[in-house]
Protein backbone atom coordinates (compact mmCIF):
# COMPACT_ATOMS: atom_id res chain seq x y z
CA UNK A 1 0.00 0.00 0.00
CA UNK A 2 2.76 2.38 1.04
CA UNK A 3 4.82 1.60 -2.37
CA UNK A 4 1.31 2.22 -4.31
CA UNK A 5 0.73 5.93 -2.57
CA UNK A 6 4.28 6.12 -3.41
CA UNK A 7 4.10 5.94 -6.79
CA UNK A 8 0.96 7.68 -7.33
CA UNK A 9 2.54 10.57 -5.62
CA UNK A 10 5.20 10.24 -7.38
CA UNK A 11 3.30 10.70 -10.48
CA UNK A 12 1.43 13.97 -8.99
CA UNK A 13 4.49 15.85 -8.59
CA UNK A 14 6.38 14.71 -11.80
CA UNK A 15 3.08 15.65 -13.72
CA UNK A 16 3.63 19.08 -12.32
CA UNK A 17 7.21 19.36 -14.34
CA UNK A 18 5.21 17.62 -17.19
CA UNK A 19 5.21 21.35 -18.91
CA UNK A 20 9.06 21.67 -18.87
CA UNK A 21 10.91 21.22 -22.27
CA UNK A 22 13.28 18.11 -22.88
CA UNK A 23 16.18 20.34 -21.99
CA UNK A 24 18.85 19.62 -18.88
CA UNK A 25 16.56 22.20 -17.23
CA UNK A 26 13.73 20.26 -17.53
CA UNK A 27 15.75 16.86 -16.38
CA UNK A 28 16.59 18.70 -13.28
CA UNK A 29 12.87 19.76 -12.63
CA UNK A 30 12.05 15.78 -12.91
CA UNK A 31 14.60 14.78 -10.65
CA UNK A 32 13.95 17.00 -7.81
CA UNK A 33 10.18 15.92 -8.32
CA UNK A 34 11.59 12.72 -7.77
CA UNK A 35 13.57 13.52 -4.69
CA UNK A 36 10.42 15.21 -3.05
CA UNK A 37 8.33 12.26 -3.26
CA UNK A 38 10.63 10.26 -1.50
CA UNK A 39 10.98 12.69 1.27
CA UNK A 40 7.45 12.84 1.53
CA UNK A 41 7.79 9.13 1.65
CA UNK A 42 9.94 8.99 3.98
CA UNK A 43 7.62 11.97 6.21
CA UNK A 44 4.72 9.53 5.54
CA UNK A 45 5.66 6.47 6.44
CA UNK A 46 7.84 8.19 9.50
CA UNK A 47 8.54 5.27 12.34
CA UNK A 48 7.18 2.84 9.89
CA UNK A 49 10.00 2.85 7.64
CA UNK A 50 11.11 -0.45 6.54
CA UNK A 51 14.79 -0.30 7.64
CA UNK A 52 13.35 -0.77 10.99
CA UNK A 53 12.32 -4.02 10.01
CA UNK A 54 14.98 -6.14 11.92
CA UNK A 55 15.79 -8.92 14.73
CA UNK A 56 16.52 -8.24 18.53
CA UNK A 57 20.02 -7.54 19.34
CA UNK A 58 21.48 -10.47 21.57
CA UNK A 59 24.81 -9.01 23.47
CA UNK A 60 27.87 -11.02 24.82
CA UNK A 61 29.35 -12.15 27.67
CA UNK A 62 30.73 -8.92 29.34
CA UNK A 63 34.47 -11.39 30.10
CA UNK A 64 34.95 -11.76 26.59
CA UNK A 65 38.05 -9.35 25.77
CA UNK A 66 37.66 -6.34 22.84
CA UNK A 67 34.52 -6.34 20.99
CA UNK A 68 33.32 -8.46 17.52
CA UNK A 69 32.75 -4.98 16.05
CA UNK A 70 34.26 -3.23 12.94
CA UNK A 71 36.45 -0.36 14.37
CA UNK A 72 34.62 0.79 17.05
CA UNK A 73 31.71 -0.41 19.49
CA UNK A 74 30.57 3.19 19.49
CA UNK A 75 27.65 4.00 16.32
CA UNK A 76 28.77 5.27 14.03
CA UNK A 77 27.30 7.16 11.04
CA UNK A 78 26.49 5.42 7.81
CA UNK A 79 24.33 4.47 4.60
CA UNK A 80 22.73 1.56 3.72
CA UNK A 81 20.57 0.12 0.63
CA UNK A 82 18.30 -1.92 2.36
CA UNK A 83 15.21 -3.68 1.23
CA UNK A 84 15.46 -1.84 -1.83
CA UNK A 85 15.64 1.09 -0.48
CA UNK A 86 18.65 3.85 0.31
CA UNK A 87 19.15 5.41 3.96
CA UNK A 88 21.45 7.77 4.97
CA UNK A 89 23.09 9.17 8.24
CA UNK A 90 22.35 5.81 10.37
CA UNK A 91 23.60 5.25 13.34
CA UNK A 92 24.98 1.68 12.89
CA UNK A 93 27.50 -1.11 14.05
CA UNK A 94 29.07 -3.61 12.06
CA UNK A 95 29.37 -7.01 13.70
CA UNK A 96 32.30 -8.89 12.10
CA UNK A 97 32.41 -11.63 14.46
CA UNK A 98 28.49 -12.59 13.67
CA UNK A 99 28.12 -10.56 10.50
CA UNK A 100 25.36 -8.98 11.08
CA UNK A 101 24.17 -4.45 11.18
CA UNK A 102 23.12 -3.38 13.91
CA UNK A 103 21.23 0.40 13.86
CA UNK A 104 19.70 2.30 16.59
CA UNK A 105 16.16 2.20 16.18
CA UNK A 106 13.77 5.46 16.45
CA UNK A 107 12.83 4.55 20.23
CA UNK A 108 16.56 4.31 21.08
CA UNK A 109 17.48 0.66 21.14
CA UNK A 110 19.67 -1.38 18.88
CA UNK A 111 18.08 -3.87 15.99
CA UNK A 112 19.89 -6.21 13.89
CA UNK A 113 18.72 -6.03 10.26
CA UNK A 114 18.05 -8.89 7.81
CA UNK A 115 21.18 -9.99 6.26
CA UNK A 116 19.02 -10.96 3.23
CA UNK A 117 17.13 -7.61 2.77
CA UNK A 118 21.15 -5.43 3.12
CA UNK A 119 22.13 -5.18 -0.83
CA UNK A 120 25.46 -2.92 0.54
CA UNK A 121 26.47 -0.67 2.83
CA UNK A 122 29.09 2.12 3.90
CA UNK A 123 30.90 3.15 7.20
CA UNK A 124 33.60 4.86 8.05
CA UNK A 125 34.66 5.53 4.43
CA UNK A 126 34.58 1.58 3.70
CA UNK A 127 31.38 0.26 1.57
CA UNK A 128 30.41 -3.40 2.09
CA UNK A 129 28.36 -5.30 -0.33
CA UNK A 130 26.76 -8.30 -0.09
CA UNK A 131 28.42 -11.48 -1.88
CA UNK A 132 26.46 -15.23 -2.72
CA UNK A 133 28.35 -18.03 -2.45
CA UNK A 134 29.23 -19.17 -5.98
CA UNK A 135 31.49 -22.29 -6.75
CA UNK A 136 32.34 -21.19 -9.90
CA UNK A 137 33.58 -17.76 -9.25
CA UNK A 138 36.92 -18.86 -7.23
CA UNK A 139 37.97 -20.27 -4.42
CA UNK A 140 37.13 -19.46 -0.81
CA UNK A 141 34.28 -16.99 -1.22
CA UNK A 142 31.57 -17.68 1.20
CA UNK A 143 28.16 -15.35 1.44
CA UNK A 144 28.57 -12.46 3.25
CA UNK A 145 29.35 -8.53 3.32
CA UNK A 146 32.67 -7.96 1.35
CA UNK A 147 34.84 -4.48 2.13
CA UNK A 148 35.37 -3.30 -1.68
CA UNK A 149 39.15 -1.37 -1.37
CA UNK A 150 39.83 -1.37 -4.73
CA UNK A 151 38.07 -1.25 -8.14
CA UNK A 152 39.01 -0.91 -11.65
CA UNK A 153 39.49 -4.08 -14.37
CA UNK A 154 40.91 -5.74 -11.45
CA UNK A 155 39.26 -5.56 -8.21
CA UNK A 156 40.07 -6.35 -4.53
CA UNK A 157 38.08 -6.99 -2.19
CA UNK A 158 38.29 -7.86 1.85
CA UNK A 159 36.50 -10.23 4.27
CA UNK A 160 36.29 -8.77 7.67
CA UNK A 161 36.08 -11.03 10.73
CA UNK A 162 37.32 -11.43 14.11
CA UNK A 163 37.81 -14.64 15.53
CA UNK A 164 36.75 -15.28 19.56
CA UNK A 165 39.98 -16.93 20.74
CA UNK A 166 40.11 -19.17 23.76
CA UNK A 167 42.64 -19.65 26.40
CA UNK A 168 43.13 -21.84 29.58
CA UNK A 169 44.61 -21.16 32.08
CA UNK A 170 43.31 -21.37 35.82
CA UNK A 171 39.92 -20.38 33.62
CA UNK A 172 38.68 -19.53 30.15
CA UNK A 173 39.51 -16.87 28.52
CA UNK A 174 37.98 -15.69 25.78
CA UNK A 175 39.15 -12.63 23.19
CA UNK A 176 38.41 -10.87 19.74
CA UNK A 177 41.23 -11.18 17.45
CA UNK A 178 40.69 -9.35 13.87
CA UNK A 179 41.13 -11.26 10.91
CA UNK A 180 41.60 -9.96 7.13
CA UNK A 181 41.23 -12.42 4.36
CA UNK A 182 42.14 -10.51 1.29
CA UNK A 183 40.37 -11.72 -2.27
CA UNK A 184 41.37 -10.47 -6.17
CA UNK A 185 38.80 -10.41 -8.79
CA UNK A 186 41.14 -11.00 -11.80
CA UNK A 187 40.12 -12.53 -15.30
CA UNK A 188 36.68 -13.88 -14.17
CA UNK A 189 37.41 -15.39 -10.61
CA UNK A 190 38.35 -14.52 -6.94
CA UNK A 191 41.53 -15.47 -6.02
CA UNK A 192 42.52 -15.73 -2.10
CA UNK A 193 45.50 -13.47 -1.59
CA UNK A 194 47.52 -14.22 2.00
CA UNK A 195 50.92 -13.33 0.79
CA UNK A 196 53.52 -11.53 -0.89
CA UNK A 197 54.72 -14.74 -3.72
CA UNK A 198 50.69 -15.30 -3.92
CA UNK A 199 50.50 -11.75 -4.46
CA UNK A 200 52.70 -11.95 -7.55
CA UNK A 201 51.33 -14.98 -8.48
CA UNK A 202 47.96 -13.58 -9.01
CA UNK A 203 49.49 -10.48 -11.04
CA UNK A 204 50.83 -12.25 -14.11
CA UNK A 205 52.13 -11.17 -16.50
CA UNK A 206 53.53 -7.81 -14.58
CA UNK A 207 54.79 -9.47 -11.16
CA UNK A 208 58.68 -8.40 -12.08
CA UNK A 209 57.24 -4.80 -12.62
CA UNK A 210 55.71 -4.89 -9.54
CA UNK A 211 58.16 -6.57 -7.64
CA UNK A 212 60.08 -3.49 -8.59
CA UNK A 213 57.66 -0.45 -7.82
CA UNK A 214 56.68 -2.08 -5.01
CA UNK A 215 60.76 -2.50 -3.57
CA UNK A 216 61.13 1.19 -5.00
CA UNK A 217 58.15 2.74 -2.81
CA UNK A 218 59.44 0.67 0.27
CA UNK A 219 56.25 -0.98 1.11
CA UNK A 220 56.40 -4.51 2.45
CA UNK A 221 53.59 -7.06 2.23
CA UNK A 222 54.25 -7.93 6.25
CA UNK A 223 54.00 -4.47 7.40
CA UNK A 224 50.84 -3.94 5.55
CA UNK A 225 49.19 -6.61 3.38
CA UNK A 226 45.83 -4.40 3.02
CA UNK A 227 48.35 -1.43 1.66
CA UNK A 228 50.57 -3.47 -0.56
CA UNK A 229 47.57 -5.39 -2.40
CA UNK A 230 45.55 -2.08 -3.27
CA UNK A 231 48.97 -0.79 -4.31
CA UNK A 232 49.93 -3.46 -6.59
CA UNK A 233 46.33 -4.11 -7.81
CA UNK A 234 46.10 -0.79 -9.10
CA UNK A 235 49.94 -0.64 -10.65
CA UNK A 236 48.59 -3.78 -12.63
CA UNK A 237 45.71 -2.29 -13.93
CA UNK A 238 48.10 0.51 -14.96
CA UNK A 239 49.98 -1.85 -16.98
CA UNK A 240 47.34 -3.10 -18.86
């Protein structure tokens, strides 16, 4: 019903610009017709809107040591498309242990949203989109929410996570540890990338000219794999 009042309010606006000549002008009058219907939308439908339309936030064991969250455990500020539909300025926390978004609902209190309904999303200058499991587009790509760093012919991509380590001693002790796995989309397939000779591997022809940029900008693969891949990745495409 709401997408039906949508549209047909849509259409009473846009008929309004109906006048205006095919021009840029007249493009421009259209699209802010546009945009005014969907803020009217969104003034409509108010605490209705469907990215409320989540799960109950379960929390952890207050022992556990660090957090399973994506740089901070503070919200932070982001966008999401979800449900086919585009939100900005969300308070929001990304869950990389579980992963799973958690945003602050209108009353105050923390939701998780429906992995399945989240087509992408960005925070903290990092945008995430959702990935299917598909055996014949490489190896080691599971579903989930991928961190797109880099993307041109070649692409790389990273898989976010934090592992809950356990330790015995007199006790258990329990601890989030943050783990990268690092992925290159390169002539039709993801390939896992963990190291520097893997690295080069993945960027033939070209891996002596990057050896050799790489060496000449001083920027090693153990100090910074994240760095170094990007780097190379986009030297490549340069190449090419």
């Amino acid at each position: 019903m709401q997408r039906k009042q949508l549209l047909l309010l849509c259409a009473v606006i846009i008929a309004q610009t109906a006048s205006a000549q095919d021009t840029a002008a007249g493009e421009k009058l259209v699209q802010r017709a546009e945009k005014r219907a969907i803020d009217s939308y969104y003034r409509y439908t108010g605490n209705q809107s469907r990215l409320y339309n989540g799960l109950d936030r379960t929390f952890y064991d207050p022992a556990i040591k660090g957090d399973p969250y994506y740089l901070s455990d503070s919200l932070m500020e982001g966008s999401v498309l979800y449900d086919s539909m585009y939100f900005e300025n969300v308070p929001m926390l990304y869950d990389i242990y579980k992963d799973e978004l958690t945003v602050r609902h209108f009353k105050g209190y923390k939701i998780v949203l429906l992995n399945e309904k989240i087509t992408s999303f960005s925070i903290s200058g990092h945008h995430f989109v959702a990935h299917e499991y598909d055996k014949n587009a490489g190896f080691g790509m599971h579903s989930g929410f991928y961190d797109h760093l880099y993307a041109g012919k070649t692409m790389v991509l990273a898989r976010r996570t934090k592992l809950l380590n356990e330790k015995i001693t007199s006790q258990v002790e329990q601890e989030f540890l943050p783990h990268d796995n690092f992925y290159i989309w390169k002539d039709g397939a993801y390939r896992s990338c963990a190291t520097y000779h893997g690295l080069l591997d993945i960027l033939k022809p070209g891996s002596k000219d990057i050896r050799h940029y790489l060496k000449k900008n001083k920027i090693k693969f153990r100090n910074d794999p994240e760095k170094v891949i990007v780097t190379a990745v986009r030297f490549y495409d340069s190449l090419n």
